[in-house]
PDB file of N, CA and C in Angstrom:
ATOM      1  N   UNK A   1      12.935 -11.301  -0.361  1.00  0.00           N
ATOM      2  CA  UNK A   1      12.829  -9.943  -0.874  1.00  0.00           C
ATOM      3  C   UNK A   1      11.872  -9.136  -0.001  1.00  0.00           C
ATOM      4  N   UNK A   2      11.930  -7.872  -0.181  1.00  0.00           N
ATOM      5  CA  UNK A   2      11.057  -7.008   0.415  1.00  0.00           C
ATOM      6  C   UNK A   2       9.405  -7.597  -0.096  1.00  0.00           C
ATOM      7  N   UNK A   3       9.209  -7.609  -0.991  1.00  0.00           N
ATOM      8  CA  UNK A   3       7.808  -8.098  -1.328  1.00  0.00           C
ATOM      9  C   UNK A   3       7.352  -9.208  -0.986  1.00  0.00           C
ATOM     10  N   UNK A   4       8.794 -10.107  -0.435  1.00  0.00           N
ATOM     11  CA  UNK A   4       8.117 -11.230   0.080  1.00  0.00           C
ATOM     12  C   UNK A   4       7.775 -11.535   0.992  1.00  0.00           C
ATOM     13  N   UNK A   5       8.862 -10.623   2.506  1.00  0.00           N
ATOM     14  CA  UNK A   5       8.285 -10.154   3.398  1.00  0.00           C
ATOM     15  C   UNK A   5       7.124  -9.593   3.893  1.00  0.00           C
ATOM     16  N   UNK A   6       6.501  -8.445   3.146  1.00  0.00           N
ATOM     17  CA  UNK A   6       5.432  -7.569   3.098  1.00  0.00           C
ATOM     18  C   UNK A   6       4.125  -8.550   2.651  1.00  0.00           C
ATOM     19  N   UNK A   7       4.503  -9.291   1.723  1.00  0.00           N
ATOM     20  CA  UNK A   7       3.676 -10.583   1.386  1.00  0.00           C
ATOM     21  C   UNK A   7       3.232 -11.574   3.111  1.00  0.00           C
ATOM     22  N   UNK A   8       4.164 -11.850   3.067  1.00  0.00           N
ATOM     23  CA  UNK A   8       3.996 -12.656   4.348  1.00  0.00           C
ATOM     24  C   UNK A   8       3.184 -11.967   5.512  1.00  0.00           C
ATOM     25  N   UNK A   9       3.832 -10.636   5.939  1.00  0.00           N
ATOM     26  CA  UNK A   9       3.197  -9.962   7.130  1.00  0.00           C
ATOM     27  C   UNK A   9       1.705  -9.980   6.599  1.00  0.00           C
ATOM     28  N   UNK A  10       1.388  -9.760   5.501  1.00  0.00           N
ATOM     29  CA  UNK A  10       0.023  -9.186   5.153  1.00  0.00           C
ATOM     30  C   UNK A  10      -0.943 -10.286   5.119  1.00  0.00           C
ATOM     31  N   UNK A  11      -0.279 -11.758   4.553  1.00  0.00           N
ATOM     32  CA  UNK A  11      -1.112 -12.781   5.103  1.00  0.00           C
ATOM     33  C   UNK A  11      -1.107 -12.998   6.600  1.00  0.00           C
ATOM     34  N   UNK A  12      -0.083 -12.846   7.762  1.00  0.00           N
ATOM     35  CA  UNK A  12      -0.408 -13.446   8.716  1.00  0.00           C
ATOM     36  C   UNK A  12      -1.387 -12.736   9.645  1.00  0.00           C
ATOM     37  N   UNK A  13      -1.114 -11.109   9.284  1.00  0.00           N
ATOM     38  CA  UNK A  13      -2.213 -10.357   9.332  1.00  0.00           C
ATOM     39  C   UNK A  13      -3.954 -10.554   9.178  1.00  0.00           C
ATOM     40  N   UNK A  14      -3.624 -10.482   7.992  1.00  0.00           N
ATOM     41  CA  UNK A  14      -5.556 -11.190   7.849  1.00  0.00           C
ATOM     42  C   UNK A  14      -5.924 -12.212   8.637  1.00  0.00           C
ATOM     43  N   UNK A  15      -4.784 -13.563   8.793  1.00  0.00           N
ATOM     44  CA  UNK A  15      -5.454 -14.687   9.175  1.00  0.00           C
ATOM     45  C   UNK A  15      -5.577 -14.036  10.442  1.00  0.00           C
ATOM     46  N   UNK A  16      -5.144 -13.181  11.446  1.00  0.00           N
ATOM     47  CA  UNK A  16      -4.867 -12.395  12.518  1.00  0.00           C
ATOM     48  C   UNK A  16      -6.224 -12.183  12.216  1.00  0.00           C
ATOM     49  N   UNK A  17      -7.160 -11.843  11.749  1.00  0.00           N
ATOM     50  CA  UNK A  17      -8.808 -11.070  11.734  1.00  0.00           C
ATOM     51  C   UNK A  17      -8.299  -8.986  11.635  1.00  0.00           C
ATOM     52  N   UNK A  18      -6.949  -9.022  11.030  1.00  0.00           N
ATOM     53  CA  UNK A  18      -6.682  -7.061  10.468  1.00  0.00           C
ATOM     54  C   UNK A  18      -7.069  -6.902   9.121  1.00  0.00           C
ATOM     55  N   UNK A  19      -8.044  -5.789   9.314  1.00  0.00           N
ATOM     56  CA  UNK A  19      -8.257  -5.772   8.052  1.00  0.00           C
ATOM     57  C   UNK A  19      -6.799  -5.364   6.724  1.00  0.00           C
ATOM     58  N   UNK A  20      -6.495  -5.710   5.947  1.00  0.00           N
ATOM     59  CA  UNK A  20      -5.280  -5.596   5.311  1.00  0.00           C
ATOM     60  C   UNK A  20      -5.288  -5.395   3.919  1.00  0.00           C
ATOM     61  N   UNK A  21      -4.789  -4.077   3.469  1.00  0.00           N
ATOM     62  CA  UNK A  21      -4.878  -4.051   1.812  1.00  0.00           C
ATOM     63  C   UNK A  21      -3.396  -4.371   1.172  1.00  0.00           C
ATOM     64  N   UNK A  22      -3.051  -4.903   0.260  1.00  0.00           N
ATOM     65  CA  UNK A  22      -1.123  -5.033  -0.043  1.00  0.00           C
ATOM     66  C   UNK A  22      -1.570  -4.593  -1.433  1.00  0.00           C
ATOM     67  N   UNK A  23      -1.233  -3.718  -2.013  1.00  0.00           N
ATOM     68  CA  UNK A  23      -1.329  -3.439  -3.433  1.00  0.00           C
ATOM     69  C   UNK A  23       0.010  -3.461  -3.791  1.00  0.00           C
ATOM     70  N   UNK A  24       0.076  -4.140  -4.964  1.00  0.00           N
ATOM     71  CA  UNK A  24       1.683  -4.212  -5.382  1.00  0.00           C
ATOM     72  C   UNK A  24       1.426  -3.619  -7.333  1.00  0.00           C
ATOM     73  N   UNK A  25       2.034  -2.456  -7.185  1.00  0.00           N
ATOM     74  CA  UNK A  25       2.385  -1.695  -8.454  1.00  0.00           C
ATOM     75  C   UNK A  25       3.423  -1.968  -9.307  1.00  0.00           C
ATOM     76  N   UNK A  26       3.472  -2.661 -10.537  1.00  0.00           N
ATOM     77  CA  UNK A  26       4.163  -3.332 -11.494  1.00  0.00           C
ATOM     78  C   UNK A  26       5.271  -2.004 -11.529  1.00  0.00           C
ATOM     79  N   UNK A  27       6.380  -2.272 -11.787  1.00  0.00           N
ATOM     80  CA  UNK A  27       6.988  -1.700 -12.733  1.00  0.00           C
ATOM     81  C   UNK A  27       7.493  -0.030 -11.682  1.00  0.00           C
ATOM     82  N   UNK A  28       7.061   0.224 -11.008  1.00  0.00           N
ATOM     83  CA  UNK A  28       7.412   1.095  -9.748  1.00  0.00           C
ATOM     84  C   UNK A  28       8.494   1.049  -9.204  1.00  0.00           C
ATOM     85  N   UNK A  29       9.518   1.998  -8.974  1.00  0.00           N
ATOM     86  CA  UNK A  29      10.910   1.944  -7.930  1.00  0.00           C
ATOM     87  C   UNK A  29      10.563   2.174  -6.181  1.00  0.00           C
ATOM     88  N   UNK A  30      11.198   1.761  -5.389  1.00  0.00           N
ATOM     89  CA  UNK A  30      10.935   1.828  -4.003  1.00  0.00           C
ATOM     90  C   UNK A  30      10.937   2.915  -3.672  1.00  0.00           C
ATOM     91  N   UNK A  31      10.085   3.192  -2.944  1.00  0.00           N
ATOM     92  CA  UNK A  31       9.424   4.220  -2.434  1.00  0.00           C
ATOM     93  C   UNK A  31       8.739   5.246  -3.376  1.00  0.00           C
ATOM     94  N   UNK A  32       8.297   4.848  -4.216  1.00  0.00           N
ATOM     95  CA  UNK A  32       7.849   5.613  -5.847  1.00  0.00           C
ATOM     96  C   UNK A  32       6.564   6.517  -5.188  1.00  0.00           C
ATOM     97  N   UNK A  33       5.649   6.111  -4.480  1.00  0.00           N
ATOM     98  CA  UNK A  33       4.823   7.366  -4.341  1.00  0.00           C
ATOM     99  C   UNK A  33       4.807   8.570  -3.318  1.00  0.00           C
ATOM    100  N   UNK A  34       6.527   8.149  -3.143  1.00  0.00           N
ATOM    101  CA  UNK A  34       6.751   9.569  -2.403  1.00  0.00           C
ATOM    102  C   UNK A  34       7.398  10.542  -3.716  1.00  0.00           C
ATOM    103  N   UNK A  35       6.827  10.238  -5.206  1.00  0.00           N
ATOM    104  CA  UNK A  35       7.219  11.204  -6.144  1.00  0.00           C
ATOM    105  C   UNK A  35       6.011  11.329  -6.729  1.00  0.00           C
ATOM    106  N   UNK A  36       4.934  11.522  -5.841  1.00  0.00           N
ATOM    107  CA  UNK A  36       3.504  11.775  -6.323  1.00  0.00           C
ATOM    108  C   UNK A  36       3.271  12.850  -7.367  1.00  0.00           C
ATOM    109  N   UNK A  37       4.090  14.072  -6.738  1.00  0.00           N
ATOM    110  CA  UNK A  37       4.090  15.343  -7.720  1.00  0.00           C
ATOM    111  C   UNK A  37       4.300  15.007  -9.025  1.00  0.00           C
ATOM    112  N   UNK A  38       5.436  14.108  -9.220  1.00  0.00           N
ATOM    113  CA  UNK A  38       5.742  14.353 -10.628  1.00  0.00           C
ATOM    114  C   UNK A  38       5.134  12.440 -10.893  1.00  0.00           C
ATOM    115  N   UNK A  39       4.072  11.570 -10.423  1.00  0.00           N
ATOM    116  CA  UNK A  39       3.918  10.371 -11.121  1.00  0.00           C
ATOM    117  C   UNK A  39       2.674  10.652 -10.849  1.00  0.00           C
ATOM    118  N   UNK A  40       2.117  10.414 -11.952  1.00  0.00           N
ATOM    119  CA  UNK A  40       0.490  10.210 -11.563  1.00  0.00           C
ATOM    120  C   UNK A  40      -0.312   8.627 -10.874  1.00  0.00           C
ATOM    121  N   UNK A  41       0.884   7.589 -10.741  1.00  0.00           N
ATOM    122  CA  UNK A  41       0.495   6.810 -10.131  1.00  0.00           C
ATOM    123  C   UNK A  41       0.602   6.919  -8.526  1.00  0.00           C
ATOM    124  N   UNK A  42       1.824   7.901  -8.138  1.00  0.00           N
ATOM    125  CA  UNK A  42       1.844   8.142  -6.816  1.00  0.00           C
ATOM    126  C   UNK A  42       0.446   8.692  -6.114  1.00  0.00           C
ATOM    127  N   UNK A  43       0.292   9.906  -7.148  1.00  0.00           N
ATOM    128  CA  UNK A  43      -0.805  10.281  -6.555  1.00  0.00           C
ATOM    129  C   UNK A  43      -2.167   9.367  -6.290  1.00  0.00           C
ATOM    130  N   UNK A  44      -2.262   8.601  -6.932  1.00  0.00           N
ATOM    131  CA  UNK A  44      -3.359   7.593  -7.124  1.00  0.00           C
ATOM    132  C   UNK A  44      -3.225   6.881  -5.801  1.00  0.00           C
ATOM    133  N   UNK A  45      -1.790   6.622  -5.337  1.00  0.00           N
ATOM    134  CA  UNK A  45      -1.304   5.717  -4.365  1.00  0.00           C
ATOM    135  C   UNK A  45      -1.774   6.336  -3.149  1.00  0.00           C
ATOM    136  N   UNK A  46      -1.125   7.801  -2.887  1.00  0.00           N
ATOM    137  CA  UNK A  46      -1.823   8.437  -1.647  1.00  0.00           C
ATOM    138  C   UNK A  46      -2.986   8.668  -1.527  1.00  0.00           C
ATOM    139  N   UNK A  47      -4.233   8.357  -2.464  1.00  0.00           N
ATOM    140  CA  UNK A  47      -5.481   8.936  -2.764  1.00  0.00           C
ATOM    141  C   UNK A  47      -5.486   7.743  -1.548  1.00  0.00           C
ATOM    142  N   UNK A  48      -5.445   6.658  -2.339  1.00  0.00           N
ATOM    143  CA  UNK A  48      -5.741   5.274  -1.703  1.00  0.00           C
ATOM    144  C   UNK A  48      -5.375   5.214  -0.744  1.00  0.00           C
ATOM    145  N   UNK A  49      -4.074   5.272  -0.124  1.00  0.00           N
ATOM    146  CA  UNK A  49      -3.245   5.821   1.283  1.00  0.00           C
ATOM    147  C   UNK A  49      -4.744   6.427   2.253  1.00  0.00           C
ATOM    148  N   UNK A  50      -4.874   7.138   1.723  1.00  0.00           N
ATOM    149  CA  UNK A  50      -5.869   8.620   2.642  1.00  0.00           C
ATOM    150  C   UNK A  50      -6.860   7.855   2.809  1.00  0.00           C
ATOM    151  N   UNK A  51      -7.763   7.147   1.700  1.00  0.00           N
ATOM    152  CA  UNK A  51      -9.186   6.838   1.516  1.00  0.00           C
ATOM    153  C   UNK A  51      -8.917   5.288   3.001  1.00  0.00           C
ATOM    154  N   UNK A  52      -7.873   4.360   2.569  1.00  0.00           N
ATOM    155  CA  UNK A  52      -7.915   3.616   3.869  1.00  0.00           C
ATOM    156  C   UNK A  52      -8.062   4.123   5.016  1.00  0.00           C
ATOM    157  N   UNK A  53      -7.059   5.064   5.263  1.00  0.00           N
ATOM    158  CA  UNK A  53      -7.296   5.519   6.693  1.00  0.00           C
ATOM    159  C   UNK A  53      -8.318   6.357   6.887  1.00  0.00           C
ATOM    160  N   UNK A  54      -9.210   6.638   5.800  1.00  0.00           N
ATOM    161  CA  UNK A  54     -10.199   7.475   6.474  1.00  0.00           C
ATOM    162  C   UNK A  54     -10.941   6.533   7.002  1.00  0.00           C
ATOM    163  N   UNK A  55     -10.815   5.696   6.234  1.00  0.00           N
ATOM    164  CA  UNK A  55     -12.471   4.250   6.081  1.00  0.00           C
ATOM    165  C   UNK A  55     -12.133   3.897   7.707  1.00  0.00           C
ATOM    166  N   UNK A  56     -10.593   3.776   8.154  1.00  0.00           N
ATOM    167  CA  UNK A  56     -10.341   2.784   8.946  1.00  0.00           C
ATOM    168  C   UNK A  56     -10.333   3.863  10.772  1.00  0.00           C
ATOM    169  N   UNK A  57     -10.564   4.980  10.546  1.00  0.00           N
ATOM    170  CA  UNK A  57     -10.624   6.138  11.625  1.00  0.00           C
ATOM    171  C   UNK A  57     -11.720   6.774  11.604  1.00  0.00           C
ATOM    172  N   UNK A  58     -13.035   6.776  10.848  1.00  0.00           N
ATOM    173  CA  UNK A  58     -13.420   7.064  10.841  1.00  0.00           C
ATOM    174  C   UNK A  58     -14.637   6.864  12.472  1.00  0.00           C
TER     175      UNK A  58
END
């Protein structure tokens, strides 16, 4: 499955020394926080989205 994939990359990643976040949202349809406007979990999602890459460009 897709999650199991994304699962996998994200461990071989870390053991790689990348820093790596995988948050997996119960109950969510694919690609769900590109309907941020109307889910309040999307928005939560891009908060988090933004806040990584700030941490990680900064």
């Amino acid at each position: 499955t897709l999650l199991d994939d994304a699962t996998r990359v994200a461990d071989r990643a870390k053991a790689a020394g990348v820093d790596v976040n995988l948050e997996v949202w119960d109950e969510m349809v694919h690609v769900w926080h590109l309907f941020a406007p109307m889910l309040p979990e999307g928005r939560e999602a891009i908060t988090r989205i933004g806040n990584f890459v700030k941490q990680h460009t900064a």
